[in-house]
C-alpha atoms as a PDB file:
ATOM      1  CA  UNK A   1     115.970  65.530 142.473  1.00  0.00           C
ATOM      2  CA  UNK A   2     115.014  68.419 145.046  1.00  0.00           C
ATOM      3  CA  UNK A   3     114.965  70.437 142.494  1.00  0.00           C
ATOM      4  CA  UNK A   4     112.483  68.731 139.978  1.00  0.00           C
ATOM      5  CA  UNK A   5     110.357  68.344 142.733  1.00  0.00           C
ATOM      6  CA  UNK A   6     110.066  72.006 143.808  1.00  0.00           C
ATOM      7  CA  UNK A   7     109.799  72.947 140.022  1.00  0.00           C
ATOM      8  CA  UNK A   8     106.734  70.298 140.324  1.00  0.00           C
ATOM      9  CA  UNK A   9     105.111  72.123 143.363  1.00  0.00           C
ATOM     10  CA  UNK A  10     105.458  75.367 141.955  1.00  0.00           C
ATOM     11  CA  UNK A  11     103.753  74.735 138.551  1.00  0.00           C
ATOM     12  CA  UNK A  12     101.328  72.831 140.586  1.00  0.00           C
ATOM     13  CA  UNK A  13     100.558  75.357 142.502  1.00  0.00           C
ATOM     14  CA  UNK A  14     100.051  77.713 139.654  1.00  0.00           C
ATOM     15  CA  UNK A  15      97.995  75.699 137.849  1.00  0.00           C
ATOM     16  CA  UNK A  16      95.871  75.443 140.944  1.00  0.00           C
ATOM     17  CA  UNK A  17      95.450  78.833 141.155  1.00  0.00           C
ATOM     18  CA  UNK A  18      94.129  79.552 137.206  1.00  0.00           C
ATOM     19  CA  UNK A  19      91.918  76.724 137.432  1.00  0.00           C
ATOM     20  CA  UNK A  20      90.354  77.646 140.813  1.00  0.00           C
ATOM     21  CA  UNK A  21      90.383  80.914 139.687  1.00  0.00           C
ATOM     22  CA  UNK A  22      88.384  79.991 136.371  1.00  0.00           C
ATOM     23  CA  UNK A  23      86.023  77.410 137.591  1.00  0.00           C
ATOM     24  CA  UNK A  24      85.388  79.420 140.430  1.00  0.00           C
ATOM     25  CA  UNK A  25      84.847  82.527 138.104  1.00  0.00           C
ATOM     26  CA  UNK A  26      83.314  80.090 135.005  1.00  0.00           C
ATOM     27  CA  UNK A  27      79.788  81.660 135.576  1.00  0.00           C
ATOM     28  CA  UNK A  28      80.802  85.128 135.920  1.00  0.00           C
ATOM     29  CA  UNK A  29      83.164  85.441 133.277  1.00  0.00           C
ATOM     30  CA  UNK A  30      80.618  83.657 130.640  1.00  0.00           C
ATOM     31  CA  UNK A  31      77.562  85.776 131.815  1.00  0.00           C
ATOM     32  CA  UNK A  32      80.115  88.657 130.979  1.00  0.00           C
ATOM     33  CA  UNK A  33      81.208  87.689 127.618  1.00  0.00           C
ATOM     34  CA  UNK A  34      77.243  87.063 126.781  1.00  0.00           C
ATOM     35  CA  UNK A  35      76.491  90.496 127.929  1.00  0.00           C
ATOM     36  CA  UNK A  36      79.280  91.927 125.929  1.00  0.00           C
ATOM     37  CA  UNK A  37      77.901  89.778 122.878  1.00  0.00           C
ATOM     38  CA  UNK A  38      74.805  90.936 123.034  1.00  0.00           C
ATOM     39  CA  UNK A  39      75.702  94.970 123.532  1.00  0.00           C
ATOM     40  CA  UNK A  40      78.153  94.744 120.940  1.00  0.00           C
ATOM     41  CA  UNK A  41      76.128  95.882 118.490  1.00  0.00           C
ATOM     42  CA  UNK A  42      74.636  98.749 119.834  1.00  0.00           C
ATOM     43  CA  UNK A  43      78.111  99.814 120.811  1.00  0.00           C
ATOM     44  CA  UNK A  44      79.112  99.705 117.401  1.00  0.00           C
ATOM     45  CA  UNK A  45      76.336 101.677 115.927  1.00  0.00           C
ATOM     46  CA  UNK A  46      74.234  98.480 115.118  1.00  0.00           C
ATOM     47  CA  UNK A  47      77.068  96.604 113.351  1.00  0.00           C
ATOM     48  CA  UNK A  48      75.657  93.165 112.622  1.00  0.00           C
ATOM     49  CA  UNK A  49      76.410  90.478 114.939  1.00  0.00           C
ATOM     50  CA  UNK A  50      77.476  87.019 114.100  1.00  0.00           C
ATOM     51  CA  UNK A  51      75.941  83.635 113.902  1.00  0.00           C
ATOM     52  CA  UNK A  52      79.691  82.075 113.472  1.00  0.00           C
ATOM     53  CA  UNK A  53      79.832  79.007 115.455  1.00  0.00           C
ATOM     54  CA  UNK A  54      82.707  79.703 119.021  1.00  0.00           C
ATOM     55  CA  UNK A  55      85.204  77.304 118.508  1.00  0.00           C
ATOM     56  CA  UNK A  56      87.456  78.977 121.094  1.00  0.00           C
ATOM     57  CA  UNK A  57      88.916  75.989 123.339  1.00  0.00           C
ATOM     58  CA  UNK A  58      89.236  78.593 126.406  1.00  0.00           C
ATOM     59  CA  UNK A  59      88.935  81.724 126.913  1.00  0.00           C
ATOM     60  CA  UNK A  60      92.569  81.893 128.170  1.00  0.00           C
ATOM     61  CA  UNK A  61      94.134  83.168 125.573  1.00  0.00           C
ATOM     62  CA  UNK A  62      97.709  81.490 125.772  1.00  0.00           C
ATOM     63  CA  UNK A  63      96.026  78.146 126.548  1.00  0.00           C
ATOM     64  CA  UNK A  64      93.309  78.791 123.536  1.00  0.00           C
ATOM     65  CA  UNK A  65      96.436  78.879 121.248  1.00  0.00           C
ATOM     66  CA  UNK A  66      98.380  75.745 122.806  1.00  0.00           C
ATOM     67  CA  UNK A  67      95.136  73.750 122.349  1.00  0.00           C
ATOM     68  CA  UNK A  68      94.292  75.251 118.880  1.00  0.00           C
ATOM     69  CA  UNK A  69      94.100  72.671 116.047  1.00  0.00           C
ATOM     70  CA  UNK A  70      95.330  69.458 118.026  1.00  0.00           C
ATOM     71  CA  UNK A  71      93.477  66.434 117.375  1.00  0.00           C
ATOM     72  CA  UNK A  72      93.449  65.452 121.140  1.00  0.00           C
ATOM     73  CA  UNK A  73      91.416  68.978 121.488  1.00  0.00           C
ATOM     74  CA  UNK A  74      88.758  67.754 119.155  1.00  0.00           C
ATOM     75  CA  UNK A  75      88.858  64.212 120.908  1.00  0.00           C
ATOM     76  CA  UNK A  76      87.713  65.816 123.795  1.00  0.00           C
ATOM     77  CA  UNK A  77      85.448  67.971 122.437  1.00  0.00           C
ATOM     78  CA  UNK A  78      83.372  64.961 121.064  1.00  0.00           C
ATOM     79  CA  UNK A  79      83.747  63.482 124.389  1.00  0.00           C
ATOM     80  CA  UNK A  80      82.482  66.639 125.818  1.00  0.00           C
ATOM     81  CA  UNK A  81      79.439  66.455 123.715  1.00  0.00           C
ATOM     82  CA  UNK A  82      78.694  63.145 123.899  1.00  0.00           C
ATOM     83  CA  UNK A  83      78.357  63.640 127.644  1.00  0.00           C
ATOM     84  CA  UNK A  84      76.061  66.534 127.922  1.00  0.00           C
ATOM     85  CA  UNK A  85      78.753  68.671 129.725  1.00  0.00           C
ATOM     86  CA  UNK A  86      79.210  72.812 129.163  1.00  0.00           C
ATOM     87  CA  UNK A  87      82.543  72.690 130.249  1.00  0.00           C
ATOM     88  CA  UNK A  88      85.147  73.379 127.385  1.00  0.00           C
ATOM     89  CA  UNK A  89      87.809  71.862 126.665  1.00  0.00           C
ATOM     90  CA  UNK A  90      90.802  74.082 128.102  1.00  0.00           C
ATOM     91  CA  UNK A  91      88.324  73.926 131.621  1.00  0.00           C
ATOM     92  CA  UNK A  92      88.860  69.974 131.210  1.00  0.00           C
ATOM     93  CA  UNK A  93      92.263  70.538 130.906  1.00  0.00           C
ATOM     94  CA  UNK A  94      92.533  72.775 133.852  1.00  0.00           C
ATOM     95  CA  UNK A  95      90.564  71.136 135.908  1.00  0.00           C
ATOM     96  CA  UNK A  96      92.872  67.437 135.102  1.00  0.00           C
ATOM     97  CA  UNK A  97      95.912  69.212 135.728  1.00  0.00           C
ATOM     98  CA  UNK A  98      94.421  71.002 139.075  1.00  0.00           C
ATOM     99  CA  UNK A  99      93.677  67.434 140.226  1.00  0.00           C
ATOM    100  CA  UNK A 100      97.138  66.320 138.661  1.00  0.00           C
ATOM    101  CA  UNK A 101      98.499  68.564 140.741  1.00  0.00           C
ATOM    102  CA  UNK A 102      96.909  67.460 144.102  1.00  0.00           C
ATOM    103  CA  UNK A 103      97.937  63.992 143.549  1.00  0.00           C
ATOM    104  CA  UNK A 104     101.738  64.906 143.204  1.00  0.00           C
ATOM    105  CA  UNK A 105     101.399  66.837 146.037  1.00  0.00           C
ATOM    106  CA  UNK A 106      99.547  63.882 148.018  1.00  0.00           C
ATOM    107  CA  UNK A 107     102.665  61.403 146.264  1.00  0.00           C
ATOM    108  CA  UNK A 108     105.256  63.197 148.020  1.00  0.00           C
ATOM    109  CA  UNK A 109     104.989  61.533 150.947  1.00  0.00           C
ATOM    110  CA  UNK A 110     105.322  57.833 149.046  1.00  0.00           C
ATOM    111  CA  UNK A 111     108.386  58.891 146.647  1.00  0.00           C
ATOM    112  CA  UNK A 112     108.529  58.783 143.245  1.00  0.00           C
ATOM    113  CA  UNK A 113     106.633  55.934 142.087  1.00  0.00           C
ATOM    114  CA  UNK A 114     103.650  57.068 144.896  1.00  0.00           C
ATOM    115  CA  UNK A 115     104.016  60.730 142.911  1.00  0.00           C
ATOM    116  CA  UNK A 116     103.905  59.672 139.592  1.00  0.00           C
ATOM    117  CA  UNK A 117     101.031  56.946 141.160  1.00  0.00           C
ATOM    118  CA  UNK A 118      99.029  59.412 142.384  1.00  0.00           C
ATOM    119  CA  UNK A 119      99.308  62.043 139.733  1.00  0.00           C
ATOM    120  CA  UNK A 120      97.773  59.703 136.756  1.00  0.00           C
ATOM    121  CA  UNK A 121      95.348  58.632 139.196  1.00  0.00           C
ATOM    122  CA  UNK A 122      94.032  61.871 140.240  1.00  0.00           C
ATOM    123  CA  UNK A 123      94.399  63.499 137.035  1.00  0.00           C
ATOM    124  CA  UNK A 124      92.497  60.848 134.955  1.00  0.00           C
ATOM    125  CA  UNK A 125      89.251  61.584 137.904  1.00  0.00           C
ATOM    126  CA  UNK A 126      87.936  63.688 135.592  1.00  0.00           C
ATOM    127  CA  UNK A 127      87.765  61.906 132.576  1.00  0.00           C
ATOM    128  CA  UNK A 128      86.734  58.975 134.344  1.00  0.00           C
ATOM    129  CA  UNK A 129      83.488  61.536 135.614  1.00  0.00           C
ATOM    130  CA  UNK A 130      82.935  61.820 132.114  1.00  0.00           C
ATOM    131  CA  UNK A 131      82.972  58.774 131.049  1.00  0.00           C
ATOM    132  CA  UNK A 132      80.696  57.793 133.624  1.00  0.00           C
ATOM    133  CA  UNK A 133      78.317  60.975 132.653  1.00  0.00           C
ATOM    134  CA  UNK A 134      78.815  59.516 128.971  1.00  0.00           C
ATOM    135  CA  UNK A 135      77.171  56.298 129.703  1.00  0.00           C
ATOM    136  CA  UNK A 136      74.498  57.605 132.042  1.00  0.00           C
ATOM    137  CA  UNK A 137      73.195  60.193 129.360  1.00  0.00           C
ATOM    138  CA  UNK A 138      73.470  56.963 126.580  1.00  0.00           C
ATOM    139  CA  UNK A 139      71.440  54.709 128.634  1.00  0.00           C
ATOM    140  CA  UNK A 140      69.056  57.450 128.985  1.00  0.00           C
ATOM    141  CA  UNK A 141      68.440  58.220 125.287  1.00  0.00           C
ATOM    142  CA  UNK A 142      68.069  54.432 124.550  1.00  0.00           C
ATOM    143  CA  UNK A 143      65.484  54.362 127.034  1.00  0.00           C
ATOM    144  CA  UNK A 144      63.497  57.224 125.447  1.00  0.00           C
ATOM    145  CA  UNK A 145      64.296  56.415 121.881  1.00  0.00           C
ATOM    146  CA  UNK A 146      61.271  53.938 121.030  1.00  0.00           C
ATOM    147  CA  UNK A 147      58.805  56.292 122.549  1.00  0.00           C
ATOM    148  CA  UNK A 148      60.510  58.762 120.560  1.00  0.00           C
ATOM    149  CA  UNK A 149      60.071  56.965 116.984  1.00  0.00           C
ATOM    150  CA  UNK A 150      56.651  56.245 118.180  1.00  0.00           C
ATOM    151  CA  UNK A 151      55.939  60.060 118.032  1.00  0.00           C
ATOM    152  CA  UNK A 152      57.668  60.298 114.568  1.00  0.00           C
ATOM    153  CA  UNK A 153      55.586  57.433 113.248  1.00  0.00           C
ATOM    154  CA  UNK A 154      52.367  59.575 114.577  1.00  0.00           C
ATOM    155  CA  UNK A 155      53.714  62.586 113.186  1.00  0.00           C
ATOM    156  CA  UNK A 156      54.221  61.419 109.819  1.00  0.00           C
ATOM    157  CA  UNK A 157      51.112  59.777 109.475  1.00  0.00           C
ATOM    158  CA  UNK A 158      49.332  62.324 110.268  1.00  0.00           C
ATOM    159  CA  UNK A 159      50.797  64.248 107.443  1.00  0.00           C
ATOM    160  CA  UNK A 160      54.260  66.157 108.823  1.00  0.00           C
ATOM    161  CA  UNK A 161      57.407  66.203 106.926  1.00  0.00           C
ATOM    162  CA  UNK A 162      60.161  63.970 108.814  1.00  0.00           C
ATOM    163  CA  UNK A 163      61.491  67.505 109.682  1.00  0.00           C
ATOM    164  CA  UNK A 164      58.599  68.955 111.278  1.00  0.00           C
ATOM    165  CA  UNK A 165      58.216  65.241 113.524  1.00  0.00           C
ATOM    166  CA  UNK A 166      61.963  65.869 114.822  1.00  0.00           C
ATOM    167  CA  UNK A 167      61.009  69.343 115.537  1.00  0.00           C
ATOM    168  CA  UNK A 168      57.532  67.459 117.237  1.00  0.00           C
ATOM    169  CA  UNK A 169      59.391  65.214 119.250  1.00  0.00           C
ATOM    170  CA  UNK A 170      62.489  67.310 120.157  1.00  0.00           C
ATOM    171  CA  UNK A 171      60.005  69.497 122.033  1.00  0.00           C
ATOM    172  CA  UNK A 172      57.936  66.871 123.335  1.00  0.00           C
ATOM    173  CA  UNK A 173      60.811  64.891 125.424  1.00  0.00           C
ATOM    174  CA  UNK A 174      62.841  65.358 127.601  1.00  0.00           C
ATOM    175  CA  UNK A 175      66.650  65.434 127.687  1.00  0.00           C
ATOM    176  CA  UNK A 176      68.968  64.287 126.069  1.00  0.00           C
ATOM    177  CA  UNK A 177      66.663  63.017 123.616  1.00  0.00           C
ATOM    178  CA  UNK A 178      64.613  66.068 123.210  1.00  0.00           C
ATOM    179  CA  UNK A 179      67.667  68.212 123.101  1.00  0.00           C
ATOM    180  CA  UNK A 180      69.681  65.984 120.805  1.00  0.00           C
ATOM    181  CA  UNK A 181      66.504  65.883 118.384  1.00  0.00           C
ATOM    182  CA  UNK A 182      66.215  70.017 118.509  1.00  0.00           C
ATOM    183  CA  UNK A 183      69.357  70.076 117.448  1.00  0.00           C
ATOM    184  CA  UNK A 184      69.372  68.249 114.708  1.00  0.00           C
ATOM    185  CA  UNK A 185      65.986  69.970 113.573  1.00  0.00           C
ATOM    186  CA  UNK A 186      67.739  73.505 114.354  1.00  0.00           C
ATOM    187  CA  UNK A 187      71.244  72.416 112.264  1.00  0.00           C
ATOM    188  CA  UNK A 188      69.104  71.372 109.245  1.00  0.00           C
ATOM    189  CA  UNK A 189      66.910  74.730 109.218  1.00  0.00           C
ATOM    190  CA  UNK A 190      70.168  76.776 109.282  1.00  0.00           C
ATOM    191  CA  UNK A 191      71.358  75.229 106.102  1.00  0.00           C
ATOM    192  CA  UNK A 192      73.307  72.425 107.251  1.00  0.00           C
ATOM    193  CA  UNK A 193      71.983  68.816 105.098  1.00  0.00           C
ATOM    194  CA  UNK A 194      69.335  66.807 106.824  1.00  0.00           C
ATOM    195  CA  UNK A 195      71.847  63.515 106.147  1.00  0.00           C
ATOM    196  CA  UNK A 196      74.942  65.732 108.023  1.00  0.00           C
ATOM    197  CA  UNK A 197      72.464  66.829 110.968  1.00  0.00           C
ATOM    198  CA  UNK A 198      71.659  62.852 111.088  1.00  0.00           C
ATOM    199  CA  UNK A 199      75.279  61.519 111.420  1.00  0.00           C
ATOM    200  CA  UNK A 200      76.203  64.392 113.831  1.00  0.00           C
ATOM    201  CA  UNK A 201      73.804  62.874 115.984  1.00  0.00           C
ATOM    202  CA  UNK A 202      75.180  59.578 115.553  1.00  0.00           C
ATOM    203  CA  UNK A 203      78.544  60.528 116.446  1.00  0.00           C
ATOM    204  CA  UNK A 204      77.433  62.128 119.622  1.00  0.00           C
ATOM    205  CA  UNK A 205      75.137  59.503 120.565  1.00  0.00           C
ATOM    206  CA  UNK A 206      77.492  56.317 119.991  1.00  0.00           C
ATOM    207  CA  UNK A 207      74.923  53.324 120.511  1.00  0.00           C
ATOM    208  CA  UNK A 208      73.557  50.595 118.165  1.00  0.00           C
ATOM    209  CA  UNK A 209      70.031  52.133 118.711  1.00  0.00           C
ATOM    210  CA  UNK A 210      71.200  55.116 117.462  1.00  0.00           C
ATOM    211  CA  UNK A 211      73.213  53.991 114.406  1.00  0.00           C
ATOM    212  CA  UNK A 212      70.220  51.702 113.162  1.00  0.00           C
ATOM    213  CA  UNK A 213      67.724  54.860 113.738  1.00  0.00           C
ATOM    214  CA  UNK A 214      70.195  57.180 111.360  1.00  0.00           C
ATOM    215  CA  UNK A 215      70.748  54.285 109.235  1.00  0.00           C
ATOM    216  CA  UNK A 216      67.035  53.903 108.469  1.00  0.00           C
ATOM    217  CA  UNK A 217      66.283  57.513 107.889  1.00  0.00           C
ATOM    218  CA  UNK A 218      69.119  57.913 105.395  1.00  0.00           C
ATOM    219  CA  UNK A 219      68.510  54.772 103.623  1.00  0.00           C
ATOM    220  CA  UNK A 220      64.459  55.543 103.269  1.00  0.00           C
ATOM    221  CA  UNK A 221      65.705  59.426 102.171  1.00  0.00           C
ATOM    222  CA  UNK A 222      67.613  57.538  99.266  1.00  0.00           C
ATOM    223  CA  UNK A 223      65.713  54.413  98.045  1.00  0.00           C
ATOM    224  CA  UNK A 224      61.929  55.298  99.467  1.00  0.00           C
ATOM    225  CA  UNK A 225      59.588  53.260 101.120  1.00  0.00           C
ATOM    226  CA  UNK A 226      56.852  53.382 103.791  1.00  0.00           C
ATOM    227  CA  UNK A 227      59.272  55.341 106.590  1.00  0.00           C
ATOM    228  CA  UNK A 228      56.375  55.155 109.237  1.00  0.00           C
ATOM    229  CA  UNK A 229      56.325  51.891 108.941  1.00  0.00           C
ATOM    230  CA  UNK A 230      60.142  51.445 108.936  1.00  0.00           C
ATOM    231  CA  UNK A 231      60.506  52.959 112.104  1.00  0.00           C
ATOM    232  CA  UNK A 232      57.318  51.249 113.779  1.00  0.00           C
ATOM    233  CA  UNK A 233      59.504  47.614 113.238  1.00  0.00           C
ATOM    234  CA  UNK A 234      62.174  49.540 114.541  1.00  0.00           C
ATOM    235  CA  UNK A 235      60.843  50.703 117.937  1.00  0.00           C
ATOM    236  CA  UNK A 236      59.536  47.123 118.299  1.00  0.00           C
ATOM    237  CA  UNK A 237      62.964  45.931 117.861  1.00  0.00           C
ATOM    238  CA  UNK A 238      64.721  48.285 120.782  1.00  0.00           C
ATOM    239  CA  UNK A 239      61.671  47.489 122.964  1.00  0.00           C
ATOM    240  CA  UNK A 240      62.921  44.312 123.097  1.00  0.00           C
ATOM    241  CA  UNK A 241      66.121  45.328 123.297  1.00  0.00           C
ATOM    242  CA  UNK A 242      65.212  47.352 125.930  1.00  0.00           C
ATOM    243  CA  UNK A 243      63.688  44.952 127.990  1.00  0.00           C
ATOM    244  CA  UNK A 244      67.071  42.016 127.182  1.00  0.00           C
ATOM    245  CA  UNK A 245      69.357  44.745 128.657  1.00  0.00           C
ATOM    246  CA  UNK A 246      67.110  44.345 131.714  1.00  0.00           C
ATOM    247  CA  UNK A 247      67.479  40.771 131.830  1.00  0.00           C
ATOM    248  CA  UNK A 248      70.338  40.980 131.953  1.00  0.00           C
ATOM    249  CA  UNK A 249      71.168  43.664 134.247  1.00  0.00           C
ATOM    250  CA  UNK A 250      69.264  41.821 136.577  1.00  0.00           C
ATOM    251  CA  UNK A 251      71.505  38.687 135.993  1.00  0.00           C
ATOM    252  CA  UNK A 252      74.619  40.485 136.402  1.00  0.00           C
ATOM    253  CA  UNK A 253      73.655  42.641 139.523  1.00  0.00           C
ATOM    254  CA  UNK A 254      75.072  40.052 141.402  1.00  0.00           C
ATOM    255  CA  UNK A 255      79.131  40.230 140.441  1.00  0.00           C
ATOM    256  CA  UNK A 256      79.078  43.817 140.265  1.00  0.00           C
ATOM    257  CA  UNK A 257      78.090  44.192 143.759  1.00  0.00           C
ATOM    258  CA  UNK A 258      80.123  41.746 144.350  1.00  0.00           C
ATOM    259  CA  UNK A 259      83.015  43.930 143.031  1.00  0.00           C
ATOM    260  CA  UNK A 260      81.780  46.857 145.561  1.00  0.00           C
ATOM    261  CA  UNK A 261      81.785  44.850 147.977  1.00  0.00           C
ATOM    262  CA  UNK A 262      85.321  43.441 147.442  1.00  0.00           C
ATOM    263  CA  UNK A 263      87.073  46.015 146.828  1.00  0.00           C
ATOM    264  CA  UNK A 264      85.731  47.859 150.100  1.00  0.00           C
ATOM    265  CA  UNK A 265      86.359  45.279 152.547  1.00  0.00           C
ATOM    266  CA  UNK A 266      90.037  45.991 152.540  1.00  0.00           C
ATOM    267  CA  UNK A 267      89.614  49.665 153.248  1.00  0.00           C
ATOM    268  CA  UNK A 268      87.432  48.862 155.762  1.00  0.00           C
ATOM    269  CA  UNK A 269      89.195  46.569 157.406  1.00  0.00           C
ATOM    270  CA  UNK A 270      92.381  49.137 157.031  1.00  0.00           C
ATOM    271  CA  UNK A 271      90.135  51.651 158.967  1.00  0.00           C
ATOM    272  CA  UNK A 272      88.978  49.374 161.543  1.00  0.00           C
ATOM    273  CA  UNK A 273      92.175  48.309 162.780  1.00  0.00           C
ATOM    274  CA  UNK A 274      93.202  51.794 162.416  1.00  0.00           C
ATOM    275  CA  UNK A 275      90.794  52.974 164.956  1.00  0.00           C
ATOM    276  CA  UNK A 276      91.319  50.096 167.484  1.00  0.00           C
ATOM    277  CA  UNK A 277      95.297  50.252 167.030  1.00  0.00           C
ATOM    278  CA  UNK A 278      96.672  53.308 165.533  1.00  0.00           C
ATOM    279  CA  UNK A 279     100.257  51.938 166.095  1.00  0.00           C
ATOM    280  CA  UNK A 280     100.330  48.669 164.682  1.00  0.00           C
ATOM    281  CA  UNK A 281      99.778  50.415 161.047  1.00  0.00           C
ATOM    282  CA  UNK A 282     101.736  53.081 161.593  1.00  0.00           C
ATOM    283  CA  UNK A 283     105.148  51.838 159.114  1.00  0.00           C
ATOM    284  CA  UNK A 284     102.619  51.923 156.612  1.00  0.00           C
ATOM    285  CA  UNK A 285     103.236  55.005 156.237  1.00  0.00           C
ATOM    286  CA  UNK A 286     106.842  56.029 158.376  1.00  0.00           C
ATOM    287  CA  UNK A 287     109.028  53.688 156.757  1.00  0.00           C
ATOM    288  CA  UNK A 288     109.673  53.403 152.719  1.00  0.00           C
ATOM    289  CA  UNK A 289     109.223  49.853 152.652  1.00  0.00           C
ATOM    290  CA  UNK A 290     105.591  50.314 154.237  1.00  0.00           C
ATOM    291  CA  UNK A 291     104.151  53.362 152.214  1.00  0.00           C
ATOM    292  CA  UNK A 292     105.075  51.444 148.760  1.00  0.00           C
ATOM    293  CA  UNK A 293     103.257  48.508 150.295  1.00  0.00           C
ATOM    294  CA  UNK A 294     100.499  50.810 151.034  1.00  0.00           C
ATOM    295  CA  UNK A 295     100.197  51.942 147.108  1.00  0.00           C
ATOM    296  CA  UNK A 296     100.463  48.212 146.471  1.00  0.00           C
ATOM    297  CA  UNK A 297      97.806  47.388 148.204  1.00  0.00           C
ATOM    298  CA  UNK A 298      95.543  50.437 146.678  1.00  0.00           C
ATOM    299  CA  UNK A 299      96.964  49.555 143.359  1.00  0.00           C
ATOM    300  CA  UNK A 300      95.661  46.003 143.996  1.00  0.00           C
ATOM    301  CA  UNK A 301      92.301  47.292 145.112  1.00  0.00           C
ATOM    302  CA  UNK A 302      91.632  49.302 142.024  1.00  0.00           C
ATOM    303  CA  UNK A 303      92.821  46.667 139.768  1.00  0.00           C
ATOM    304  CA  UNK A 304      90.568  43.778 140.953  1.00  0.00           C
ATOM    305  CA  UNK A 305      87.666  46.568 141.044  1.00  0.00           C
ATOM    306  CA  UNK A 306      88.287  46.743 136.918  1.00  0.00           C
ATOM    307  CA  UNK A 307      88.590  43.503 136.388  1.00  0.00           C
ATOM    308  CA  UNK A 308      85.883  42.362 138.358  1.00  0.00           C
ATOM    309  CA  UNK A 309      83.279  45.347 136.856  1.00  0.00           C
ATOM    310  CA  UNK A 310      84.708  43.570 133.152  1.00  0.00           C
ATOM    311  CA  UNK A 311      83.225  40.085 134.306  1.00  0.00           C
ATOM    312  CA  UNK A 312      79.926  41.666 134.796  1.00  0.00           C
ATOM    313  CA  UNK A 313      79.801  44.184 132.441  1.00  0.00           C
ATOM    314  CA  UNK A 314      77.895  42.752 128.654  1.00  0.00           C
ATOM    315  CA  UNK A 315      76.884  44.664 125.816  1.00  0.00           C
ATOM    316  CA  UNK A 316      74.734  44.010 123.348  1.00  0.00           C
END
């Protein structure tokens, strides 16, 4: 068992050191490789340079090739996406097995369970960051969509093409919107098909807004029709929308602070009596029997947190 445990520490402790070394470095090391991009052709007597897309997962090379062609790599990529982030994916990686890594350090002290605890835990932080990034960039394009189709229904009556109006309004707003909208108006002009442009956005923008936005642009590019005044109904519609989700965030404010407050009145109270009698906790954590009854108790915590975020959380 000692052993498996020092073999743990010691690939911990390696892995700490490439990803501090590479996050710490991240900026550096891609301001180099765009310098050396852009010089390469001069240094090679004006050799063309390329417009392939960099699907390179990291610029580790051993890592690069363990992450190659694995359908979890391209799950996270579209998570990546979808929240906005620059990080790729063998940084993600790095960066959940650097936090892995603190947490079985930190679960020594509990055993085996607290280890093996502490490492999901701690290693799932940074998916949980962008998950939470995810829906914070979604809510934001909802909320600019409608103003968004208002400036498409402008543009096009005043006589643009639908691609010249993305183009319009991709400059126009702000991000994500406007950058999600560029995009698409970029992909298109560089050859790719103005109905494969649309459902990329979709994907990366997961929402009902979105989906019925796509939906009516590819239908009206297919059977016809008045597409100004297609997407004027629309925009009415996810006003509305809009303004339900507010109802009813304003309805359900009350059980999710409720769950904040909850789940923080245990820790408190932990650190209260902590401070006024240091000794009366201490076999929490000097005897076994105490330090798993500690990670029961944050087990508990985090659980009732979930469950309690679930009772107030409604989509529509």
């Amino acid at each position: 068992m000692m052993v498996l445990v020092l073999l743990a520490v010691f690939a911990g402790t390696m892995l700490l050191i490439v990803a501090a070394y590479v996050l710490v470095n991240r900026r550096r090391l891609a301001a180099g490789d765009a310098l050396r991009d852009r010089l390469a052709p001069a240094l090679a007597g004006g050799a063309s340079a390329t417009i392939l897309k960099d699907d390179k997962s990291s610029d580790i090379a051993a890592l690069d090739r363990l992450l190659a062609g694995k359908g979890l790599t391209a799950a996270l990529s579209q998570q990546l996406q979808r929240a906005g982030s620059r990080m790729s994916v063998g940084e993600f990686v790095l960066l959940s097995a650097l936090c892995g890594s603190l947490g079985l350090l930190f679960g020594r002290r509990v055993g085996v369970l607290g280890m093996l605890f502490f490492t999901i835990v701690l290693g799932a932080l940074p998916y949980f960051n962008l998950k939470r990034k995810q829906a914070s960039r979604l809510k934001a394009f909802q909320t600019q969509l409608p103003e968004a189709i208002d400036m498409l229904v402008n543009a096009l009556k005043s006589g643009y093409s639908l691609q010249a109006a993305i183009k319009f309004a991709g400059d126009e707003m702000p991000t994500p919107l406007g950058l999600e909208f560029t995009r698409v108006y970029d992909e298109q002009r560089l050859g790719m098909e103005m109905r494969n442009a649309l459902v990329g956005l979709q994907e990366r923008m997961d929402t009902l807004d979105c989906k019925m936005f796509v939906t009516a642009l590819l239908l009206q590019r297919e059977t016809g029709g008045n597409l100004a005044e297609v997407l004027g109904t629309l925009a009415v519609l996810m006003r509305e929308r809009v303004g339900l989700r507010g109802h009813i965030e304003t309805l359900t404010a009350e059980p999710k602070l409720s769950a904040i407050v909850l789940s923080l009145l245990p820790a408190l109270l932990f650190l209260g009596v902590l401070m006024l009698n240091r000794d009366y906790l201490s076999p929490l954590w000097t005897t076994p029997i105490g330090r798993l009854l500690l990670l029961y108790a944050v087990m508990s915590m985090m659980f009732g947190y979930i469950v309690l975020r679930k009772i107030g959380n409604i989509n529509i």
